[in-house]
N, C-alpha and C. Protein backbone atom coordinates (compact mmCIF):
# COMPACT_ATOMS: atom_id res chain seq x y z
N UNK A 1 0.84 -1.19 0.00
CA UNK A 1 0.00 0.00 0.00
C UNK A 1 0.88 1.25 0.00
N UNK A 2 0.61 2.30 -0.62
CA UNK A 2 1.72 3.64 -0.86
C UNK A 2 0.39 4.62 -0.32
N UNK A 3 0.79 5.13 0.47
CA UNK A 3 -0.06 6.66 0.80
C UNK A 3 0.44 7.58 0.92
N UNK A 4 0.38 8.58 0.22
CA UNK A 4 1.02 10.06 -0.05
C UNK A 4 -0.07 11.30 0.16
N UNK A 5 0.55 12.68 0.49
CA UNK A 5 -0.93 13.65 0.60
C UNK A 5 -0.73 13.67 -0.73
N UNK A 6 -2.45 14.29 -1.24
CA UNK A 6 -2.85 14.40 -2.05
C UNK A 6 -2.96 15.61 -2.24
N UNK A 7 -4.17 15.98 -1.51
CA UNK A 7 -4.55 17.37 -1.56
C UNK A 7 -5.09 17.93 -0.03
N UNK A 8 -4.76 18.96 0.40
CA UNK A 8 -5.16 19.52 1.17
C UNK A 8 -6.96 20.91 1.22
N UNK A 9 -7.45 21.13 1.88
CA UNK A 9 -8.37 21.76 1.61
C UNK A 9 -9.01 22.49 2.22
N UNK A 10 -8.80 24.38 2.11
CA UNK A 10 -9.08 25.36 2.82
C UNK A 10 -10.60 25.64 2.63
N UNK A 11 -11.52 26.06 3.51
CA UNK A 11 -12.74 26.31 3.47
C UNK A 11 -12.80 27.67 3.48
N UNK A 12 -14.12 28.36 2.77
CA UNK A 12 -14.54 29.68 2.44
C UNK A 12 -15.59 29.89 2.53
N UNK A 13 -15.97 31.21 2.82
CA UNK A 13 -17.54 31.70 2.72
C UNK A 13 -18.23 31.94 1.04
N UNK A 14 -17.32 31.96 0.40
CA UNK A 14 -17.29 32.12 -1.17
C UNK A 14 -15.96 32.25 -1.53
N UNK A 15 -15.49 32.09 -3.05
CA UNK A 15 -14.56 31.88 -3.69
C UNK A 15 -13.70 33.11 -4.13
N UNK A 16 -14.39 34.03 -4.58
CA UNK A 16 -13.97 35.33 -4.37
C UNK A 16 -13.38 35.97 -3.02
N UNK A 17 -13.92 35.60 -2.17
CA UNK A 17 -13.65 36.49 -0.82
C UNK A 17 -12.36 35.13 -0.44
N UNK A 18 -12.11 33.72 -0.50
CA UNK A 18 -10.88 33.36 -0.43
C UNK A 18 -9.60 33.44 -1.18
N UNK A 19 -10.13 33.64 -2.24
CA UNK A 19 -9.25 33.74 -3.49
C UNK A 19 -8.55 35.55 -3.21
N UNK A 20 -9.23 36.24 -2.27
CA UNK A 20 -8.62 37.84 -1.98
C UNK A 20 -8.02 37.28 -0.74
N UNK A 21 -7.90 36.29 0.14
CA UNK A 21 -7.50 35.96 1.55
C UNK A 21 -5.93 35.14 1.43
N UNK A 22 -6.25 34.92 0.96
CA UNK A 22 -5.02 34.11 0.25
C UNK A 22 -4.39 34.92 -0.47
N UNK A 23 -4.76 35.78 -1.77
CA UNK A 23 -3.42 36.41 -2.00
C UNK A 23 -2.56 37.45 -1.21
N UNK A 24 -3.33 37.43 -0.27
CA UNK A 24 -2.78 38.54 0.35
C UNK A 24 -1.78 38.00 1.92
N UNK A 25 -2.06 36.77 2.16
CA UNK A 25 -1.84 35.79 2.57
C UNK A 25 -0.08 34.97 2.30
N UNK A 26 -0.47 34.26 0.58
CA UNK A 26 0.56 33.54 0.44
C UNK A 26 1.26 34.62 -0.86
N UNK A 27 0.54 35.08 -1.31
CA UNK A 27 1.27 36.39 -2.17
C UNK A 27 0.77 35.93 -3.54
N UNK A 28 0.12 34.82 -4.24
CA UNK A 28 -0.05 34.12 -5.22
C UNK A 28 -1.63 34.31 -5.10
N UNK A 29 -2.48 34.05 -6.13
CA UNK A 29 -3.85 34.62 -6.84
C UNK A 29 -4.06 32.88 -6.97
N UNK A 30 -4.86 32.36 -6.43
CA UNK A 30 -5.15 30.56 -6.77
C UNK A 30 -5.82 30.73 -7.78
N UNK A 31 -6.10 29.68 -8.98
CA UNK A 31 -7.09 29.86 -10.00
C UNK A 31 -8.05 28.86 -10.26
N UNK A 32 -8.88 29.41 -10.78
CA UNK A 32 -10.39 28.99 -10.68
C UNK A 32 -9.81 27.21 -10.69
N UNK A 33 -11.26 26.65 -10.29
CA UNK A 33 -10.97 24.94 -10.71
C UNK A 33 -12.26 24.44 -11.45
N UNK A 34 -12.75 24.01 -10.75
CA UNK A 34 -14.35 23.20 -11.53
C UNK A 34 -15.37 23.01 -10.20
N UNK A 35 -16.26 22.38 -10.77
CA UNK A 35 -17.38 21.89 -9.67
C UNK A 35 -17.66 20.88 -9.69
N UNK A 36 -18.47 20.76 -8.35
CA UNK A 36 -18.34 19.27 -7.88
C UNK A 36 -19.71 18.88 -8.26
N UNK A 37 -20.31 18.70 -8.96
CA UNK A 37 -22.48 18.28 -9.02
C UNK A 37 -22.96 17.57 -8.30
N UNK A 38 -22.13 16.44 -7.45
CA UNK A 38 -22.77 15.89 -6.71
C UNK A 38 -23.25 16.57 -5.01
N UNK A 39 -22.19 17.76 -4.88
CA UNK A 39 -22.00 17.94 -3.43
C UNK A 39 -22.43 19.68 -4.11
N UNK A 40 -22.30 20.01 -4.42
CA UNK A 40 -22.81 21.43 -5.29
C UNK A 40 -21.81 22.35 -4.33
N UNK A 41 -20.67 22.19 -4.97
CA UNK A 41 -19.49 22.97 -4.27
C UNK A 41 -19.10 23.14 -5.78
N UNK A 42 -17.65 24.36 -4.87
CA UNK A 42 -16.80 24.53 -6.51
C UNK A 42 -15.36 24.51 -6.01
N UNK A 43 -14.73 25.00 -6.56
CA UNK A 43 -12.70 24.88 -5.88
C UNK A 43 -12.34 25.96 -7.22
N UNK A 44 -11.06 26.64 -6.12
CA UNK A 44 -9.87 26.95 -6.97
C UNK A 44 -8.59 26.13 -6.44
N UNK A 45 -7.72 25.45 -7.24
CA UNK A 45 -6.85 24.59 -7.39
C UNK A 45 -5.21 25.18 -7.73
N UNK A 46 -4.33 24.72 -7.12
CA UNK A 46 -3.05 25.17 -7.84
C UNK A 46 -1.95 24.29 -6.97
N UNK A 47 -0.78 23.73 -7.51
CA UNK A 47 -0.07 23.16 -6.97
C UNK A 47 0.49 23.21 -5.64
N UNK A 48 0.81 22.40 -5.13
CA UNK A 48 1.51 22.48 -3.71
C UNK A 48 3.11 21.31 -3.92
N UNK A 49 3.36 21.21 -4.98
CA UNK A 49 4.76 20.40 -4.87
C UNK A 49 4.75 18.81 -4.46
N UNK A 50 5.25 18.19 -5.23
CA UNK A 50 5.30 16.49 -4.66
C UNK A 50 4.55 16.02 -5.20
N UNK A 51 3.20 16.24 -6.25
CA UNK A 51 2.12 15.62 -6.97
C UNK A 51 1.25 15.94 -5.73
N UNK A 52 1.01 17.40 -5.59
CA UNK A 52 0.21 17.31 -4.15
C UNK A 52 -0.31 18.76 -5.14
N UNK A 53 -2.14 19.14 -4.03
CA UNK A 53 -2.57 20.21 -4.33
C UNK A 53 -2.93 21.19 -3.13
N UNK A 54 -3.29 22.45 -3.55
CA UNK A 54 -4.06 23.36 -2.58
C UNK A 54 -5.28 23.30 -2.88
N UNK A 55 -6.40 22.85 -2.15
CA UNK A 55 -8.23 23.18 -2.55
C UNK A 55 -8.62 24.42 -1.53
N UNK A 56 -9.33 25.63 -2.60
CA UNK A 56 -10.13 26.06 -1.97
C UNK A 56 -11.36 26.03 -2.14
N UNK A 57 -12.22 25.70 -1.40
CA UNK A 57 -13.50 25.07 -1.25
C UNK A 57 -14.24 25.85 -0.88
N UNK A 58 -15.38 25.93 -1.65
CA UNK A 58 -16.78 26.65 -0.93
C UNK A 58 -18.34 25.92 -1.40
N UNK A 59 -19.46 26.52 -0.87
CA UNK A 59 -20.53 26.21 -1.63
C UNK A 59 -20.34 27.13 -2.43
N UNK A 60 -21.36 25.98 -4.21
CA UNK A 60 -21.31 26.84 -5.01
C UNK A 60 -22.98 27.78 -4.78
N UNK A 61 -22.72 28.97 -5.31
CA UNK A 61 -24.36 29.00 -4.64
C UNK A 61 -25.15 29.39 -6.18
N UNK A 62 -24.76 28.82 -6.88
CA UNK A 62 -25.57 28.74 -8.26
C UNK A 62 -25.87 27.47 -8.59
N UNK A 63 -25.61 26.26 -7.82
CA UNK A 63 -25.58 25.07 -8.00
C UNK A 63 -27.18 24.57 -7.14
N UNK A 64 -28.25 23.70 -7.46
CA UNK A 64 -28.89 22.89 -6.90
C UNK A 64 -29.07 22.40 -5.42
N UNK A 65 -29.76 22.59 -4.71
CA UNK A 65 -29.33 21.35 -3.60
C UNK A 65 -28.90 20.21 -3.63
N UNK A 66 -27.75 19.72 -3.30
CA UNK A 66 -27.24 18.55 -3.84
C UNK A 66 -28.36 17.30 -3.40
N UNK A 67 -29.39 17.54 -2.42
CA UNK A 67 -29.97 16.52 -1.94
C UNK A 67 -29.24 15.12 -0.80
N UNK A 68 -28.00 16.15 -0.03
CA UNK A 68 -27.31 15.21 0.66
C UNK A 68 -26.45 16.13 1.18
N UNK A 69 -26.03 15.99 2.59
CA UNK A 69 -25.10 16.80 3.11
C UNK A 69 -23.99 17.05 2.69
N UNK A 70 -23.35 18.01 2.42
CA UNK A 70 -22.05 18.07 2.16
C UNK A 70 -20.83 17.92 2.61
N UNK A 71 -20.34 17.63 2.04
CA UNK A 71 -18.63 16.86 2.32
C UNK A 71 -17.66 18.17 2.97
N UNK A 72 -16.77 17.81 3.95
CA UNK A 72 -15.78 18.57 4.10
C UNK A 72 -16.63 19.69 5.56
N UNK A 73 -17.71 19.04 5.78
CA UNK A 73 -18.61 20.03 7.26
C UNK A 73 -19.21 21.27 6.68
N UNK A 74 -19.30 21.59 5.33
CA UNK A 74 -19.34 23.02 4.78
C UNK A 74 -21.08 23.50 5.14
N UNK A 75 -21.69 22.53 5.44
CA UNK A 75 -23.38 22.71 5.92
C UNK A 75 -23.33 22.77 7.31
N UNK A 76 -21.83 22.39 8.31
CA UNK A 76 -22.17 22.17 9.62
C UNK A 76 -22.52 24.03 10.16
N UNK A 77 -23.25 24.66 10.74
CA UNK A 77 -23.33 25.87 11.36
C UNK A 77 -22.01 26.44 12.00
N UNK A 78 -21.43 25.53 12.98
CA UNK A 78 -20.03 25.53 12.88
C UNK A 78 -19.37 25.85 12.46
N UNK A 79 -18.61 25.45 11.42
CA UNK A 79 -18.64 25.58 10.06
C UNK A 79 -18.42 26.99 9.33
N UNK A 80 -19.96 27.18 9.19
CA UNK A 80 -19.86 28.42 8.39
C UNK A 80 -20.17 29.40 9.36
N UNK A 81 -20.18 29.51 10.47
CA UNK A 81 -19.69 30.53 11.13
C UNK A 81 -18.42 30.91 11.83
N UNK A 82 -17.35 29.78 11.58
CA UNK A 82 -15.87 29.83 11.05
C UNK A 82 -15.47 30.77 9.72
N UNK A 83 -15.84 29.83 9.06
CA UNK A 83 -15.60 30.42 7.25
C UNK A 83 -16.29 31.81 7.33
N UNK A 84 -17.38 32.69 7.85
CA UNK A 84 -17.62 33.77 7.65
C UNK A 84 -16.70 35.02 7.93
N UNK A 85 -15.51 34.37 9.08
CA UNK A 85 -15.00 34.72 9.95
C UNK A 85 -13.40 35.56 8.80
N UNK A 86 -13.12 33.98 8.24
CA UNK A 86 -12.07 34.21 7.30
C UNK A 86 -12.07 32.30 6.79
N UNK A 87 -10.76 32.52 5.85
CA UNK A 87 -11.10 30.87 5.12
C UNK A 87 -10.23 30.17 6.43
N UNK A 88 -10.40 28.88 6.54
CA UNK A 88 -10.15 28.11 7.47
C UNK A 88 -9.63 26.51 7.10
N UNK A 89 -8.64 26.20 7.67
CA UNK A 89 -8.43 24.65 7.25
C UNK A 89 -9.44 23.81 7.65
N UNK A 90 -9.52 23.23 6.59
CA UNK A 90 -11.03 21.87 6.60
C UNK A 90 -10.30 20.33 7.00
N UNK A 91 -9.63 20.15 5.88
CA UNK A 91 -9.34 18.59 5.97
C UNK A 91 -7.86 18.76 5.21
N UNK A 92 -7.31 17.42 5.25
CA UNK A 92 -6.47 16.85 4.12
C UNK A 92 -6.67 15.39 3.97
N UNK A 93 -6.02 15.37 2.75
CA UNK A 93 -6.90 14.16 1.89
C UNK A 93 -5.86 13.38 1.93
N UNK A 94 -5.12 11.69 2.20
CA UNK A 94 -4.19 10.94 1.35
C UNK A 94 -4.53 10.10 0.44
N UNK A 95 -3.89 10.18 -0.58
CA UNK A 95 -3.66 9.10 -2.21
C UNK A 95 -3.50 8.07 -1.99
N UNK A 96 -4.43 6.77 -1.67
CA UNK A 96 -3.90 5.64 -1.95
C UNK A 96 -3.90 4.94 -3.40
N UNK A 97 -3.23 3.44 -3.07
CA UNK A 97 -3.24 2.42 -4.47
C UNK A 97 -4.63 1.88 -3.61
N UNK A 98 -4.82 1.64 -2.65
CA UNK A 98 -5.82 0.56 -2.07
C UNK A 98 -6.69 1.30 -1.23
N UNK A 99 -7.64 1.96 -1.73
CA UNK A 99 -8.37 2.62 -0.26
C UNK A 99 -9.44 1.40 -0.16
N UNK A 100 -9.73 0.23 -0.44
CA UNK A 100 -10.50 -0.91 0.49
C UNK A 100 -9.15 -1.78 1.38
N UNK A 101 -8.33 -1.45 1.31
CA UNK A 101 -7.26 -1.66 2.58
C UNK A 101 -7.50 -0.57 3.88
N UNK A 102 -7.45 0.33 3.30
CA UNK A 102 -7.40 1.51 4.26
C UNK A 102 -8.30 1.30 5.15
N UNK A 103 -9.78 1.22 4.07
CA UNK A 103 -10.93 0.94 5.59
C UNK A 103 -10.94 -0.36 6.05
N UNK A 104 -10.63 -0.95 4.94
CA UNK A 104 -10.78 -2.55 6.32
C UNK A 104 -9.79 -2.08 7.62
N UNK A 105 -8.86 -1.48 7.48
CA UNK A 105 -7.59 -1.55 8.78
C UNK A 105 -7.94 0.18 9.53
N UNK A 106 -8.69 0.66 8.71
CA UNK A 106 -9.17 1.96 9.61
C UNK A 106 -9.77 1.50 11.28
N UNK A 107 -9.07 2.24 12.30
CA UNK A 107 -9.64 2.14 13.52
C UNK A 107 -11.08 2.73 13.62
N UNK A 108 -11.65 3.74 12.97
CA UNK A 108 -12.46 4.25 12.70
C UNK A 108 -13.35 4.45 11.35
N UNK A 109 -14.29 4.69 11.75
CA UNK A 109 -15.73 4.78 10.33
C UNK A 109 -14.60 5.87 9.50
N UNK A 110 -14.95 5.97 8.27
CA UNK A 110 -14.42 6.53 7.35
C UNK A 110 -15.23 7.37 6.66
N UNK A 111 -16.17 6.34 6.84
CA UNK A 111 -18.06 7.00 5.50
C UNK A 111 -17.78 5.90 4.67
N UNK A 112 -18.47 6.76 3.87
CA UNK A 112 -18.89 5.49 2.18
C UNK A 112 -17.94 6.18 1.54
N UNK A 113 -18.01 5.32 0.59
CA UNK A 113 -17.19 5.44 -0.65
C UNK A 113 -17.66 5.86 -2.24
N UNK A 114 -17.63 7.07 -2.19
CA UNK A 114 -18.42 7.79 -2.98
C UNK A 114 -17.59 7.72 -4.30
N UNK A 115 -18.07 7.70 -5.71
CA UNK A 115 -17.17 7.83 -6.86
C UNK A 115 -17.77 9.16 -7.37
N UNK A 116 -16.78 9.58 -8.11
CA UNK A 116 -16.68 10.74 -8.63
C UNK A 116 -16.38 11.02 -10.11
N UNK A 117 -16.86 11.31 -11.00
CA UNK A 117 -16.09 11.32 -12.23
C UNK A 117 -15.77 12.86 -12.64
N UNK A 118 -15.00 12.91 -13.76
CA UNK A 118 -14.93 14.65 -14.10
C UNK A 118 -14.34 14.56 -15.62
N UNK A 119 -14.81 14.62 -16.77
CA UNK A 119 -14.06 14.35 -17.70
C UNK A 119 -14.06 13.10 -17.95
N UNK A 120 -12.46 12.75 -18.23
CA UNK A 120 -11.88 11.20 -18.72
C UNK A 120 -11.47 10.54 -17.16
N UNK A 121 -11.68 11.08 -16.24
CA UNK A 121 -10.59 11.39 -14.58
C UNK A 121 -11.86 10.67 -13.40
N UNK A 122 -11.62 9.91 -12.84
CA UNK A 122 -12.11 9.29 -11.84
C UNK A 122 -11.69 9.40 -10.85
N UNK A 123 -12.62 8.96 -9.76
CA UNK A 123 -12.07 8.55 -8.26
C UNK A 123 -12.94 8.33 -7.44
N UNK A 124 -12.35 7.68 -6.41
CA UNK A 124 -13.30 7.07 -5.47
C UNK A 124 -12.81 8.06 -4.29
N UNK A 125 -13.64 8.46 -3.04
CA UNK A 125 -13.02 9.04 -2.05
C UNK A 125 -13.97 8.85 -0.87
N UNK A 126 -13.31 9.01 0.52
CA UNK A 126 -14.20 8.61 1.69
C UNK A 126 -15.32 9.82 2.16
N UNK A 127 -16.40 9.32 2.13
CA UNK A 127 -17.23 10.87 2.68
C UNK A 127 -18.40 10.28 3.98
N UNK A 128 -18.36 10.73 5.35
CA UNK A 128 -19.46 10.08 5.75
C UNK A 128 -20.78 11.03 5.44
N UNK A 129 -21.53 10.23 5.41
CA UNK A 129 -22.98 10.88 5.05
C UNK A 129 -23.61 11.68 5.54
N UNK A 130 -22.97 11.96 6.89
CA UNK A 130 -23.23 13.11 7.76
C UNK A 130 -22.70 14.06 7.14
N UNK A 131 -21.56 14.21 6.38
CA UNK A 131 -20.94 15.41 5.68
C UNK A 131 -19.60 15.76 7.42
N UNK A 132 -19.46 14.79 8.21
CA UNK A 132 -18.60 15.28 9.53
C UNK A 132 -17.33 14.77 8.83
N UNK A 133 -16.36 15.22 9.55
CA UNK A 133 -15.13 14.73 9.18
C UNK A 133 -14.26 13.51 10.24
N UNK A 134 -13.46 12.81 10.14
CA UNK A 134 -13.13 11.56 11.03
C UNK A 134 -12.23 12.83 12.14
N UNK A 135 -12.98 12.94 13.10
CA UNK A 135 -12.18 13.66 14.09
C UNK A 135 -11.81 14.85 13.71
N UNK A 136 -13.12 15.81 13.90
CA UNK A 136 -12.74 16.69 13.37
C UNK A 136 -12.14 17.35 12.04
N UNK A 137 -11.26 16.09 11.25
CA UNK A 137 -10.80 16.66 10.50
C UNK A 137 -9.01 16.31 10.56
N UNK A 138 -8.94 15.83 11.28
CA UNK A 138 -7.18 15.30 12.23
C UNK A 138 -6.81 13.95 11.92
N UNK A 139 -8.22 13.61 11.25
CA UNK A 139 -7.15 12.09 10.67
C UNK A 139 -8.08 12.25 8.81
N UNK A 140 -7.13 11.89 8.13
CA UNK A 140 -7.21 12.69 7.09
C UNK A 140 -8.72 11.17 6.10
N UNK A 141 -9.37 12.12 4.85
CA UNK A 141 -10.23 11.30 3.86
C UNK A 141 -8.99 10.98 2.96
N UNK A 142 -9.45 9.88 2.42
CA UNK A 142 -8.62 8.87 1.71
C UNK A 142 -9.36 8.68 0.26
N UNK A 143 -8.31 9.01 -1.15
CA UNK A 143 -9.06 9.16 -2.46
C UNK A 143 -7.83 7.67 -3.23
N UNK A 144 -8.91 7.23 -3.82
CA UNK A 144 -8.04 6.87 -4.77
C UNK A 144 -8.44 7.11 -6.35
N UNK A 145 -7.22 7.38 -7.06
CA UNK A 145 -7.51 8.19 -8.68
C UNK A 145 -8.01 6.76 -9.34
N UNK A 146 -8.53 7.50 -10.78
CA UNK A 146 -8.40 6.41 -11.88
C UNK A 146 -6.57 6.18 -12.23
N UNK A 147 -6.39 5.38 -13.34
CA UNK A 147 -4.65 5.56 -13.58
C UNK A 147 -4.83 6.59 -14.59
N UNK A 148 -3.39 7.15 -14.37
CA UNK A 148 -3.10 8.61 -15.18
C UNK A 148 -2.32 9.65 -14.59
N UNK A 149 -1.85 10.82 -15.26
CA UNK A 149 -1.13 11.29 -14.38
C UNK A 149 -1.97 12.07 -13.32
N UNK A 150 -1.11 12.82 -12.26
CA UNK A 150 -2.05 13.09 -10.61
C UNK A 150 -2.88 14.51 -11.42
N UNK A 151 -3.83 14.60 -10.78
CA UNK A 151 -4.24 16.23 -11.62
C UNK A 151 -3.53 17.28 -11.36
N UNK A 152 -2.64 17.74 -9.98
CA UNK A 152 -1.80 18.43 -10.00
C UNK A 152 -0.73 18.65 -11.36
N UNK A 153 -0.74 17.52 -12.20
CA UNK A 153 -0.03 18.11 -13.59
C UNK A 153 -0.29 18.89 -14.24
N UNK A 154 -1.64 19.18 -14.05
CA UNK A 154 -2.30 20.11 -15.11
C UNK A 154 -2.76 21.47 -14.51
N UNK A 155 -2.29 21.76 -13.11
CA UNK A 155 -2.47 22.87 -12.34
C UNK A 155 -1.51 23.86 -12.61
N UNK A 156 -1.53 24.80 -12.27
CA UNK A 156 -0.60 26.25 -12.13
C UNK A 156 0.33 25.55 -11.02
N UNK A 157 1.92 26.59 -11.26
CA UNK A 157 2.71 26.33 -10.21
C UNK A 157 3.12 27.36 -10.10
N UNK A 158 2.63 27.96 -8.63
CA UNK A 158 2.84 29.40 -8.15
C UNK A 158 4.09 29.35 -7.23
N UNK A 159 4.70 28.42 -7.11
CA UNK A 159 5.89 28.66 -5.85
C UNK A 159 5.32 28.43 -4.67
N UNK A 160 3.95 28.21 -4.60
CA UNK A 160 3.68 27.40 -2.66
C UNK A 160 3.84 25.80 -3.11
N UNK A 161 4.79 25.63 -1.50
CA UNK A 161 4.43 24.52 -0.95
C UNK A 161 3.99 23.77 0.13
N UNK A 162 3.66 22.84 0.15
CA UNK A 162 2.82 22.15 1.50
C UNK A 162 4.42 21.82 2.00
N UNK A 163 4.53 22.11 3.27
CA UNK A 163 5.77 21.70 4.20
C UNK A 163 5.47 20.98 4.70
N UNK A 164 4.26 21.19 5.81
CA UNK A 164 3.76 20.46 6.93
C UNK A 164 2.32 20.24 7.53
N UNK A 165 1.52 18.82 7.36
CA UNK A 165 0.58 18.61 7.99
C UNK A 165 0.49 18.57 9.46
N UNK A 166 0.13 19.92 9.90
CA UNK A 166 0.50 19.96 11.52
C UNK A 166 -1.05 19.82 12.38
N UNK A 167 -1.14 18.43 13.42
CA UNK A 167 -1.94 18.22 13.94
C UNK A 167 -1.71 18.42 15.25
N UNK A 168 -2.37 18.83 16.06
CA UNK A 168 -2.90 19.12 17.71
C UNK A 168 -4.13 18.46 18.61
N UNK A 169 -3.27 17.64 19.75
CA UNK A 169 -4.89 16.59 20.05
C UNK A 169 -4.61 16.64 21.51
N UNK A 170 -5.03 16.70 22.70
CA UNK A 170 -5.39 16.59 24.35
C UNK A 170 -4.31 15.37 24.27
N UNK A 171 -4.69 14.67 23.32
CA UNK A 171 -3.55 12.87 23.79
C UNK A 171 -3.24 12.70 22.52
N UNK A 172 -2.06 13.53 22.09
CA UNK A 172 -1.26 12.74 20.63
C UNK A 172 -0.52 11.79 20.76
N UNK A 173 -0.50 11.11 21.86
CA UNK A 173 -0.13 9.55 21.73
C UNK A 173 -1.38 8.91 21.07
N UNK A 174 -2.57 9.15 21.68
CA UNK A 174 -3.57 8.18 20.69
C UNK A 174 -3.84 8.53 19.39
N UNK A 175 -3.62 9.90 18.73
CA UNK A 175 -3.93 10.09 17.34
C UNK A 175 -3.13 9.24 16.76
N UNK A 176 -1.98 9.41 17.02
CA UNK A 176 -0.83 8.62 16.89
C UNK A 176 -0.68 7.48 16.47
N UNK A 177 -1.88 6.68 17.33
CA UNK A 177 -1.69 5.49 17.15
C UNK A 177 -2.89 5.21 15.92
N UNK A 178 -3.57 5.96 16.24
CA UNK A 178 -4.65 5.52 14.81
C UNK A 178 -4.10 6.25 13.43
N UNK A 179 -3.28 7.39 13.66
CA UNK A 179 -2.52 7.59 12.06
C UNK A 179 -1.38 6.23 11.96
N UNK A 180 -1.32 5.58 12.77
CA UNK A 180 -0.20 4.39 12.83
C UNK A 180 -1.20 3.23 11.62
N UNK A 181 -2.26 3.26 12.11
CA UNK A 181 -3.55 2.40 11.97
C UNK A 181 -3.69 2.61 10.42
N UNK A 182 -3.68 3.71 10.34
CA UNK A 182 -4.09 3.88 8.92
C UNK A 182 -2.48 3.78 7.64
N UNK A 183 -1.85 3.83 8.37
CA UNK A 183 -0.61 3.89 7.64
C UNK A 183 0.06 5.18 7.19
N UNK A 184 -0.70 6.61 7.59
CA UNK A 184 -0.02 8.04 7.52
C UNK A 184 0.48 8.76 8.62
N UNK A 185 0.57 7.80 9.40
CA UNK A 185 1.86 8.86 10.65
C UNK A 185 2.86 9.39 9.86
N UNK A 186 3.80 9.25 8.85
CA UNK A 186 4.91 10.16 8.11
C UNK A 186 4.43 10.87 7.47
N UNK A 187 3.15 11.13 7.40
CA UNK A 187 3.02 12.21 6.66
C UNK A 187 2.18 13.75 7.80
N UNK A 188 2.20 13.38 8.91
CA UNK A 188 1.70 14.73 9.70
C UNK A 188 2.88 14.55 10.96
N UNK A 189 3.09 15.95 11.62
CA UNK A 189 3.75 16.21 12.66
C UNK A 189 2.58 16.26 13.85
N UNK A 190 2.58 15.48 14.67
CA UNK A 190 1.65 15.63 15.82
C UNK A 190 2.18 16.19 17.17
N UNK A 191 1.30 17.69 17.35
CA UNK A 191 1.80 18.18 19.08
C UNK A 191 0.72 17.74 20.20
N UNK A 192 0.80 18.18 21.16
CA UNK A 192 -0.46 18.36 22.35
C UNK A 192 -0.43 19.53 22.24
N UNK A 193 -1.84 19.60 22.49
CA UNK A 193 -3.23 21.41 22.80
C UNK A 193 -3.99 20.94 22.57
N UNK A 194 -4.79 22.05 22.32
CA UNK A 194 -6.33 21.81 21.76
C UNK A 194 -6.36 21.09 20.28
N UNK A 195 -7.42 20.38 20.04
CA UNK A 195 -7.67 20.03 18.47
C UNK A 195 -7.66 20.56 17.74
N UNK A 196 -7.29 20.35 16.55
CA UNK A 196 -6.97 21.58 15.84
C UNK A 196 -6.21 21.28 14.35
N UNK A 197 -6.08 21.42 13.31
CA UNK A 197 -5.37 21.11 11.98
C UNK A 197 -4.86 22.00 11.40
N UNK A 198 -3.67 22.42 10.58
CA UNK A 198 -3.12 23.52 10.21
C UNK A 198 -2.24 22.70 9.22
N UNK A 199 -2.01 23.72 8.18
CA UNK A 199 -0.94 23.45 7.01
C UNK A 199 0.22 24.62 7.20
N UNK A 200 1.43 24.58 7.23
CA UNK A 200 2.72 24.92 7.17
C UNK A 200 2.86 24.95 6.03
N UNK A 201 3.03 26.33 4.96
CA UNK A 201 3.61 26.46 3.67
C UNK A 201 4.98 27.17 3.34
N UNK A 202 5.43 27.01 2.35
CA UNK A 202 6.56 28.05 2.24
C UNK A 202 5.99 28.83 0.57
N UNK A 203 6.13 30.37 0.78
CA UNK A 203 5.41 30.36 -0.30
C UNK A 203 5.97 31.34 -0.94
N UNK A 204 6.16 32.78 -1.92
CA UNK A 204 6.54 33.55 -2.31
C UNK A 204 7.10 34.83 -1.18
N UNK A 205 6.75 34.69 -0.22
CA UNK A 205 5.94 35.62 1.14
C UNK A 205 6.55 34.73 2.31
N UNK A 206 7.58 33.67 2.03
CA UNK A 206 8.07 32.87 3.51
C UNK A 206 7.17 32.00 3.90
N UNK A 207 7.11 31.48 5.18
CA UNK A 207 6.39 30.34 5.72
C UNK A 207 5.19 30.89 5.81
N UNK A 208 3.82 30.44 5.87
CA UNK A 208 3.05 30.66 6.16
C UNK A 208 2.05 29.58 6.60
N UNK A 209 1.45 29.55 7.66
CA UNK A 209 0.43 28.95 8.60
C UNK A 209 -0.65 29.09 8.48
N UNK A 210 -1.38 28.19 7.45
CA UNK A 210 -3.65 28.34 7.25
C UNK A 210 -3.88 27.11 8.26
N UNK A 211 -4.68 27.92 9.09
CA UNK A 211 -5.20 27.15 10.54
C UNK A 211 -6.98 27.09 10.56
């Protein structure tokens, strides 16, 4: 089994008002991406280095009711009275070859396994139906692609990169042990505090911290 991040994913009150938070932020303008029809969201997309991406995520609000909660907490009240606030880290995602390994050996529910198509480009990815995230958000959703190259090939490369998946838990010995569980402890740095998820970038503008 190989698990690598994939993509990471900042939440917004709209796309415009993150897409001004961020440049001013990491010094770089993210650019538009596509939409999602099933979850009636949209993204702007742009590289993060390593076959990895940046998502910024919002509802789309020209889109349908998707008829199902949405992915990533973006319906939780919570939520969007975070994101009203300013954009906020949501989740991060890892790439497997096997995500029916992942959940059989997941210590925890994951959700279903939703497919996705876009184009010629597939994937399967974990969503629970609640639209909650596995702990907050501290132990990461798991995608796996169709074969082909990662879509980050076909993104902009602005000079950010993802440095560091930095997690915070009351007992990071036990996150610990369930990122052990899943097979991505090397890919996050775990402290003690409060709960909490943050990305470490280095970007045009030096390090920068979306919490």
């Amino acid at each position: 089994m190989h698990n690598k991040i994939d993509h990471f994913a900042i939440g917004t009150q709209s796309l415009d008002e993150g897409v001004a938070v961020l440049q001013e932020t990491l010094g770089v303008t993210v650019p538009r991406g596509g939409k999602h029809d099933a979850m009636s969201t949209h993204n702007c997309v742009m590289q993060s280095g390593n076959e990895s991406f940046l998502e910024l995520i919002a509802i789309d609000p020209e889109a349908p009711d998707p008829g199902r909660t949405r992915w990533f907490t973006l319906d939780d009240p919570a939520t969007r009275a975070r994101l009203a606030a300013r954009p906020r880290a949501l989740c991060w995602v890892v790439g497997t070859d096997d995500l029916d390994a992942v959940i059989a050996a997941s210590p925890v529910d994951l959700g279903e396994v939703v497919p996705f198509v876009r184009g010629e480009r597939s994937w399967r990815l974990t969503v629970p139906a609640d639209g909650s995230l596995p702990m907050g958000g501290l132990l990461p959703a798991f995608i796996e692609w169709s074969p082909g190259p990662h879509p980050s090939a076909g993104q902009q490369d602005l000079g950010v990169r993802l440095k560091t998946v930095r997690l915070s838990h009351p007992d990071p010995e036990a996150l610990t042990d369930m990122l052990k569980a899943l097979r991505v402890d090397h890919l996050a740095e775990v402290r003690q505090g409060e709960a909490a998820l943050s990305f470490a970038l280095e970007t045009p503008q030096g390090t920068v911290v979306l919490d």
